[in-house]
C-alpha atoms as a PDB file:
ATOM      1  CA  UNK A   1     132.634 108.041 107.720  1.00  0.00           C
ATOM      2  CA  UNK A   2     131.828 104.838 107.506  1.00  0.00           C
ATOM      3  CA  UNK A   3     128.964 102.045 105.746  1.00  0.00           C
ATOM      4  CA  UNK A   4     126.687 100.521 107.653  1.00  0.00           C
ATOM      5  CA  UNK A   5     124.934  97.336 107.311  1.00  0.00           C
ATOM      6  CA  UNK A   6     121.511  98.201 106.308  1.00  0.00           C
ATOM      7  CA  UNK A   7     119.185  95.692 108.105  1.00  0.00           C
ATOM      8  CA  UNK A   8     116.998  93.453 105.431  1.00  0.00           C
ATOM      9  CA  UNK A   9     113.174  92.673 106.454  1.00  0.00           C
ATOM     10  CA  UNK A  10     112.322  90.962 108.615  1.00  0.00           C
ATOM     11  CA  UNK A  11     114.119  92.132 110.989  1.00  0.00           C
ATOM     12  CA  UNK A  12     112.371  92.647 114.319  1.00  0.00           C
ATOM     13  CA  UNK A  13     113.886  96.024 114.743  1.00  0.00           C
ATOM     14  CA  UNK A  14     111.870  97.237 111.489  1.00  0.00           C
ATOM     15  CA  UNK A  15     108.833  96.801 113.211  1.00  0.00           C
ATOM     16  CA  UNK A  16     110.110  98.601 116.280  1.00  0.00           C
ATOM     17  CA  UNK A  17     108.777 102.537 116.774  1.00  0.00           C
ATOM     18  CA  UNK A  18     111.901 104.414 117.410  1.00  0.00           C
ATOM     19  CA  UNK A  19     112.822 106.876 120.512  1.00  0.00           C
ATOM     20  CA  UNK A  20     113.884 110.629 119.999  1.00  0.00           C
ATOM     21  CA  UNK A  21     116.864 111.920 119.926  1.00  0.00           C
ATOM     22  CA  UNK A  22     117.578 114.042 122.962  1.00  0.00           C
ATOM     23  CA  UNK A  23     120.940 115.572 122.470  1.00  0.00           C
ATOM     24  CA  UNK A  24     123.042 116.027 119.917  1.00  0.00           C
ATOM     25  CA  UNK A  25     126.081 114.547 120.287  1.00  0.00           C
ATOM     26  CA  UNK A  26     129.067 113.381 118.363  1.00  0.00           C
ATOM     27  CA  UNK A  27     127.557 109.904 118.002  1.00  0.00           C
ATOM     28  CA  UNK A  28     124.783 111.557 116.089  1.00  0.00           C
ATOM     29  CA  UNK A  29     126.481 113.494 113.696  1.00  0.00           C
ATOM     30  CA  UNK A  30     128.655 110.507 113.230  1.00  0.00           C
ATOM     31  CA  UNK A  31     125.537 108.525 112.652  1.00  0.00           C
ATOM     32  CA  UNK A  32     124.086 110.938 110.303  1.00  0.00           C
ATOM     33  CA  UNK A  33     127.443 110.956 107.717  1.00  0.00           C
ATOM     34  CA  UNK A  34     127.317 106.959 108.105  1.00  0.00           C
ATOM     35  CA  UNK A  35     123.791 106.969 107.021  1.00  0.00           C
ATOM     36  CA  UNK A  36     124.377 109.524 104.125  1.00  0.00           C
ATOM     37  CA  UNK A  37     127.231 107.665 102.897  1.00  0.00           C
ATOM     38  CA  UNK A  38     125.400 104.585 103.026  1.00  0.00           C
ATOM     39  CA  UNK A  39     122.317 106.076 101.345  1.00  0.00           C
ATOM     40  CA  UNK A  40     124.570 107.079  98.368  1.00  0.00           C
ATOM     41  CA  UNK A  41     126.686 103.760  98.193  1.00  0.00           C
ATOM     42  CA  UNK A  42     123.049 101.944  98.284  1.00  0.00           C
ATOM     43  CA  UNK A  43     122.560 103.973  96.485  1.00  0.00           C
ATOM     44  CA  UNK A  44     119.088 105.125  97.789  1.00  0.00           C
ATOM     45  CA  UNK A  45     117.168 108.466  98.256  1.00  0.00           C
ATOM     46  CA  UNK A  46     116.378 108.025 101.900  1.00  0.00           C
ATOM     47  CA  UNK A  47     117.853 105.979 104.933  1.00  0.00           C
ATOM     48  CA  UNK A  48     116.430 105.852 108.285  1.00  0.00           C
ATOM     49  CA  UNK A  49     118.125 105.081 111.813  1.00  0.00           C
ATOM     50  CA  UNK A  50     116.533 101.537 112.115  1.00  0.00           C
ATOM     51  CA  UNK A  51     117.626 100.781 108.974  1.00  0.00           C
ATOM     52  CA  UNK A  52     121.129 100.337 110.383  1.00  0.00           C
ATOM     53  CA  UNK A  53     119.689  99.146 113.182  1.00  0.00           C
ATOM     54  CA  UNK A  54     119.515 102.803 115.210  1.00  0.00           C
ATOM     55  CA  UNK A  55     116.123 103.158 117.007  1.00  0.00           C
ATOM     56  CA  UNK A  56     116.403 106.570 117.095  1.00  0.00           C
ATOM     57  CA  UNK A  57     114.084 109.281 115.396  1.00  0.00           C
ATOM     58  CA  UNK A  58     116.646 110.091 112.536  1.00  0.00           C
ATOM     59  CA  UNK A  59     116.690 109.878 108.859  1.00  0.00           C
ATOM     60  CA  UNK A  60     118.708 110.966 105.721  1.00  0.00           C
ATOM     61  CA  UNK A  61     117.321 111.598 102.505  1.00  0.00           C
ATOM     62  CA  UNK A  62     118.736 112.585  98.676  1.00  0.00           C
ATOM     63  CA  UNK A  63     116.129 113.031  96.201  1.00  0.00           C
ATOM     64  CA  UNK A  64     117.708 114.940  93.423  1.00  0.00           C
ATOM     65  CA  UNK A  65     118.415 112.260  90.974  1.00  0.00           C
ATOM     66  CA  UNK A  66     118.822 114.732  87.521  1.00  0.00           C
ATOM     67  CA  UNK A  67     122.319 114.066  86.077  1.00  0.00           C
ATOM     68  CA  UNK A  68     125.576 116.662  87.085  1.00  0.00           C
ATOM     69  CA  UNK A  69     122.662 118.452  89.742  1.00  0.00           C
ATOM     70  CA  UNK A  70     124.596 119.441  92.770  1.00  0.00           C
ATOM     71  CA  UNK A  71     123.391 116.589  95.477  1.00  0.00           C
ATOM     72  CA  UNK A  72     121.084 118.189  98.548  1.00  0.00           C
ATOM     73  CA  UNK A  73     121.692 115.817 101.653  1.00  0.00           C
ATOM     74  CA  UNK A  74     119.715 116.261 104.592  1.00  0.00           C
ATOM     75  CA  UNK A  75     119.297 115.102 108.022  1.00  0.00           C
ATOM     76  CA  UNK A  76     115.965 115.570 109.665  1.00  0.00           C
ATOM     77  CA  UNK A  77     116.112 114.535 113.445  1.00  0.00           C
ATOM     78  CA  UNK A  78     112.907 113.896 115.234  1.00  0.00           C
ATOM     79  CA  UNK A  79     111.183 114.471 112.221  1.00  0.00           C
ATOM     80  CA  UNK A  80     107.009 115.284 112.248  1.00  0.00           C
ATOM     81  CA  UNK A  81     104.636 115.868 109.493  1.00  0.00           C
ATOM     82  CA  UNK A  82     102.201 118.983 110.643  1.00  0.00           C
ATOM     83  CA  UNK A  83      99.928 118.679 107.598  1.00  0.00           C
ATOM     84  CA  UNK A  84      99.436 116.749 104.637  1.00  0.00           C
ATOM     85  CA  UNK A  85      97.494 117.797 101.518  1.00  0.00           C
ATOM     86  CA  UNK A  86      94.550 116.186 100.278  1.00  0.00           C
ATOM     87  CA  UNK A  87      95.649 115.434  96.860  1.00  0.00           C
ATOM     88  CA  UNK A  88      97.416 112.371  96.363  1.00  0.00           C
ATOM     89  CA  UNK A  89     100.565 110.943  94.373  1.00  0.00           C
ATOM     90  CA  UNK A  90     101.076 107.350  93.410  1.00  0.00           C
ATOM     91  CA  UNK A  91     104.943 106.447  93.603  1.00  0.00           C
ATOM     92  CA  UNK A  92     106.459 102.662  92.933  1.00  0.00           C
ATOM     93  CA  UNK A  93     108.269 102.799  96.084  1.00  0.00           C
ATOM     94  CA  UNK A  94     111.283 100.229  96.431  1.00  0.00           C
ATOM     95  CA  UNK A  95     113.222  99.907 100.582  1.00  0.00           C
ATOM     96  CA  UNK A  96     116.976  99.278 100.754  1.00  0.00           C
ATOM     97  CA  UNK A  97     115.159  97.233 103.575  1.00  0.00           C
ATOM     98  CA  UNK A  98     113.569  95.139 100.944  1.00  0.00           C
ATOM     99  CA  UNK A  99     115.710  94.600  97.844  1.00  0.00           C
ATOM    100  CA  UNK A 100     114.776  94.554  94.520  1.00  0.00           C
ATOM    101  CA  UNK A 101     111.142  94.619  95.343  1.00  0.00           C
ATOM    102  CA  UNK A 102     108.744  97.552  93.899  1.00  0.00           C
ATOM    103  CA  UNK A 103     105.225  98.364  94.375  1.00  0.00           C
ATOM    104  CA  UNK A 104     102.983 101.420  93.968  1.00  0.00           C
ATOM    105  CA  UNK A 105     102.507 103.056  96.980  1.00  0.00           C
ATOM    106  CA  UNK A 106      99.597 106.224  97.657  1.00  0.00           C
ATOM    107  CA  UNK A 107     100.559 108.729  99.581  1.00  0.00           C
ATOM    108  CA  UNK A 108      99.774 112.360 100.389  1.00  0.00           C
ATOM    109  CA  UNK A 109     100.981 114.633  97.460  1.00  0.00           C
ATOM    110  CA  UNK A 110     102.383 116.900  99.464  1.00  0.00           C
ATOM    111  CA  UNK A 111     103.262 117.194 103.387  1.00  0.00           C
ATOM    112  CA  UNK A 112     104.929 119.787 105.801  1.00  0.00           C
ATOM    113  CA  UNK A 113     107.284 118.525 108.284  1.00  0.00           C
ATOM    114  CA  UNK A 114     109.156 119.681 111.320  1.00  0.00           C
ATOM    115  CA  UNK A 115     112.493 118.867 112.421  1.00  0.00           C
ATOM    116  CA  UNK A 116     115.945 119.365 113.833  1.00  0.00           C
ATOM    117  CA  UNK A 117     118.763 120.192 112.167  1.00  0.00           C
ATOM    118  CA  UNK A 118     122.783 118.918 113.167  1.00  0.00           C
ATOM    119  CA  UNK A 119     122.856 122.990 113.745  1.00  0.00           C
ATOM    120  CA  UNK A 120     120.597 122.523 116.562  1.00  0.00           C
ATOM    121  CA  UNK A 121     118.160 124.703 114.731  1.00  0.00           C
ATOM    122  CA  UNK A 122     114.709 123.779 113.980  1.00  0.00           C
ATOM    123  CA  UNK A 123     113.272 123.828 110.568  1.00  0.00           C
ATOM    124  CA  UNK A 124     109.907 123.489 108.709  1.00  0.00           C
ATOM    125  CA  UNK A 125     109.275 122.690 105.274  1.00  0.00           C
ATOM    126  CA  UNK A 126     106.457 121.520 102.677  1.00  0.00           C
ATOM    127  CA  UNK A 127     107.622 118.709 100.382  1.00  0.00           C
ATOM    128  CA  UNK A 128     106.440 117.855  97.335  1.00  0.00           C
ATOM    129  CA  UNK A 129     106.834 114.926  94.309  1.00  0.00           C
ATOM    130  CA  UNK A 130     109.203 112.574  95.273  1.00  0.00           C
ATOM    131  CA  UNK A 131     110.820 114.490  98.608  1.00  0.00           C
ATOM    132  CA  UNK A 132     107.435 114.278 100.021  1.00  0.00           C
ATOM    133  CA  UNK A 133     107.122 110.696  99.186  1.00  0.00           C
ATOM    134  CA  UNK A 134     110.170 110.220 100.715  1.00  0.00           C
ATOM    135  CA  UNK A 135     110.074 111.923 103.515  1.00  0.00           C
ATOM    136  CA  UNK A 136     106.771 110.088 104.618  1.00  0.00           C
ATOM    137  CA  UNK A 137     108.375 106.700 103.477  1.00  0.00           C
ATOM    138  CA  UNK A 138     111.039 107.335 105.908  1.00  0.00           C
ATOM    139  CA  UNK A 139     108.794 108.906 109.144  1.00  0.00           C
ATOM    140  CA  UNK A 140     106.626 105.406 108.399  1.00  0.00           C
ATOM    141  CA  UNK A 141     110.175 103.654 109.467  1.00  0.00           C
ATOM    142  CA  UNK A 142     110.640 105.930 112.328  1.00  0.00           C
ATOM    143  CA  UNK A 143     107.370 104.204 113.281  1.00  0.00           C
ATOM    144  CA  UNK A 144     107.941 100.859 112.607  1.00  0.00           C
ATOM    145  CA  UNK A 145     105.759 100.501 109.415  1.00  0.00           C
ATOM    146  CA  UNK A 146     107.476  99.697 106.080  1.00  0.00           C
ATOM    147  CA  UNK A 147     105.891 100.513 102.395  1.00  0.00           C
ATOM    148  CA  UNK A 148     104.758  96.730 102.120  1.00  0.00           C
ATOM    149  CA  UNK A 149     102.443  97.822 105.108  1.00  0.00           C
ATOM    150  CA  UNK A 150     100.261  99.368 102.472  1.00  0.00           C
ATOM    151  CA  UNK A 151     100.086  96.380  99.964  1.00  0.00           C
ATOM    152  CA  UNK A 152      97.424  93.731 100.098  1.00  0.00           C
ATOM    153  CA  UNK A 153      98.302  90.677 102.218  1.00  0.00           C
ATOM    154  CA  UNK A 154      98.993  88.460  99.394  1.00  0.00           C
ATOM    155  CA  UNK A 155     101.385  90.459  97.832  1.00  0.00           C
ATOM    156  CA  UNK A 156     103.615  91.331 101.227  1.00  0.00           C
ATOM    157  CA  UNK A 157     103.501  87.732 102.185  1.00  0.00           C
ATOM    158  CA  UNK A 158     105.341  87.088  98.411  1.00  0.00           C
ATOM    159  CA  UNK A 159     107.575  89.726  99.180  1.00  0.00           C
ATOM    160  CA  UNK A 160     108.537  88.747 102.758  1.00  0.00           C
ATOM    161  CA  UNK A 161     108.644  84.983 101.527  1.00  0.00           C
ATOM    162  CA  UNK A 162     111.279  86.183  98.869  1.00  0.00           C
ATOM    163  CA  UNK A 163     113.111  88.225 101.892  1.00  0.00           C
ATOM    164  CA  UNK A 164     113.393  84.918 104.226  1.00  0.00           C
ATOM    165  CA  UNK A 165     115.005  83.243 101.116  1.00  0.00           C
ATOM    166  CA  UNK A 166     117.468  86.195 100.524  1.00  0.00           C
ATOM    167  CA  UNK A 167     118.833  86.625 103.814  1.00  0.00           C
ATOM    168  CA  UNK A 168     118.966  82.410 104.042  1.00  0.00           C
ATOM    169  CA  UNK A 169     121.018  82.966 100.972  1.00  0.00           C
ATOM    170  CA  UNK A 170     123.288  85.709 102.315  1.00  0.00           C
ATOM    171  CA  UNK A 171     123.512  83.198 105.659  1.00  0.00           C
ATOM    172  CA  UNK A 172     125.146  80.461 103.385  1.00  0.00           C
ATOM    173  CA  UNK A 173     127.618  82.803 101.072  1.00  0.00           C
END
C-alpha cells in the first residue's frame, strides 16, 4: 500500500466524468488500498478515483468518526444511486480536492446505491446522515462535479482563486 497524491482543484481531470471499471484486476484492488490509506492519512471520510488522478468509477469512503469505534472501510466500484429520499440534510462539506475550504452543502437525506464489491459481488444499500452525504459527494466526483458546484458563483470563484494561489505556492516550495 501506498499514498497517493491527491489532485488539488483545478485540475482538469476533476471536471472529467469517469469510465467504469470493467474487470477486476490486481491494479484495482491495489488502487482501492492506496485510496483507503490515503483517505485515512488525509485524513478524510471519502476518496474518489479522480482524486488521485484515476478516471475510473471507484471510490472509498470511512464515515465512522466516534472515538475507539472499529473503522468500516468500503470500496464501492461503479457506484449508482437508485433512489433518493425527499427529505433533505444540510452538511458543511469540505474536499481533500479543495483544502481547508468549507461550505454547506444540501443534499438528499438519504439515498440507496448500487455497487460492486472487490468480492465481485454486487451490493445495495440505503445511506443515511453523513454516509449518505458522502456517498453522493463522492458519485458527484465520479461525474466530474465537485461540492463548490453547488455554491453561488461568487463564493466558488473565492474558493478557486484561493486554490490557484495554493498550488502556485506548493509550485515554489
Amino acid at each position: 500500500m501506498s499514498l497517493r497524491p491527491i489532485l488539488i482543484h483545478p485540475d482538469p481531470r476533476l471536471k472529467k466524468v469517469c469510465d467504469p471499471v470493467t474487470e477486476l484486476s490486481d491494479d484495482i484492488r491495489r488502487l482501492a488500498d492506496d485510496m483507503l490509506e490515503t483517505m485515512y492519512d488525509a485524513p478524510g471520510v471519502g476518496l474518489a478515483a479522480p482524486q488521485v488522478g484515476v478516471m475510473s468509477r471507484m471510490l472509498t469512503m470511512d464515515c465512522v468518526k466516534e472515538e475507539g469505534a472499529a473503522p468500516q472501510p468500503m470500496v464501492l466500484i461503479n457506484p449508482e444511486i437508485t433512489w433518493v429520499s425527499e427529505e433533505t440534510n444540510v452538511y458543511e462539506e469540505g474536499c481533500l480536492s479543495i483544502p481547508e475550504q468549507y461550505a454547506d452543502v444540501t443534499r438528499p437525506a438519504e439515498v440507496d446505491v448500487t455497487w460492486l464489491g472487490l468480492d465481485g459481488n454486487t451490493y445495495a444499500e440505503r445511506f443515511s446522515g453523513l454516509w449518505a452525504t458522502c456517498v453522493q459527494h463522492e458519485i458527484d466526483h465520479l461525474n466530474g462535479k465537485l461540492f463548490i458546484d453547488y455554491l453561488k458563483p461568487l463564493k466558488r470563484q473565492m474558493i478557486t482563486r484561493k486554490m490557484q494561489k495554493l498550488k502556485r505556492e506548493q509550485a515554489r516550495g
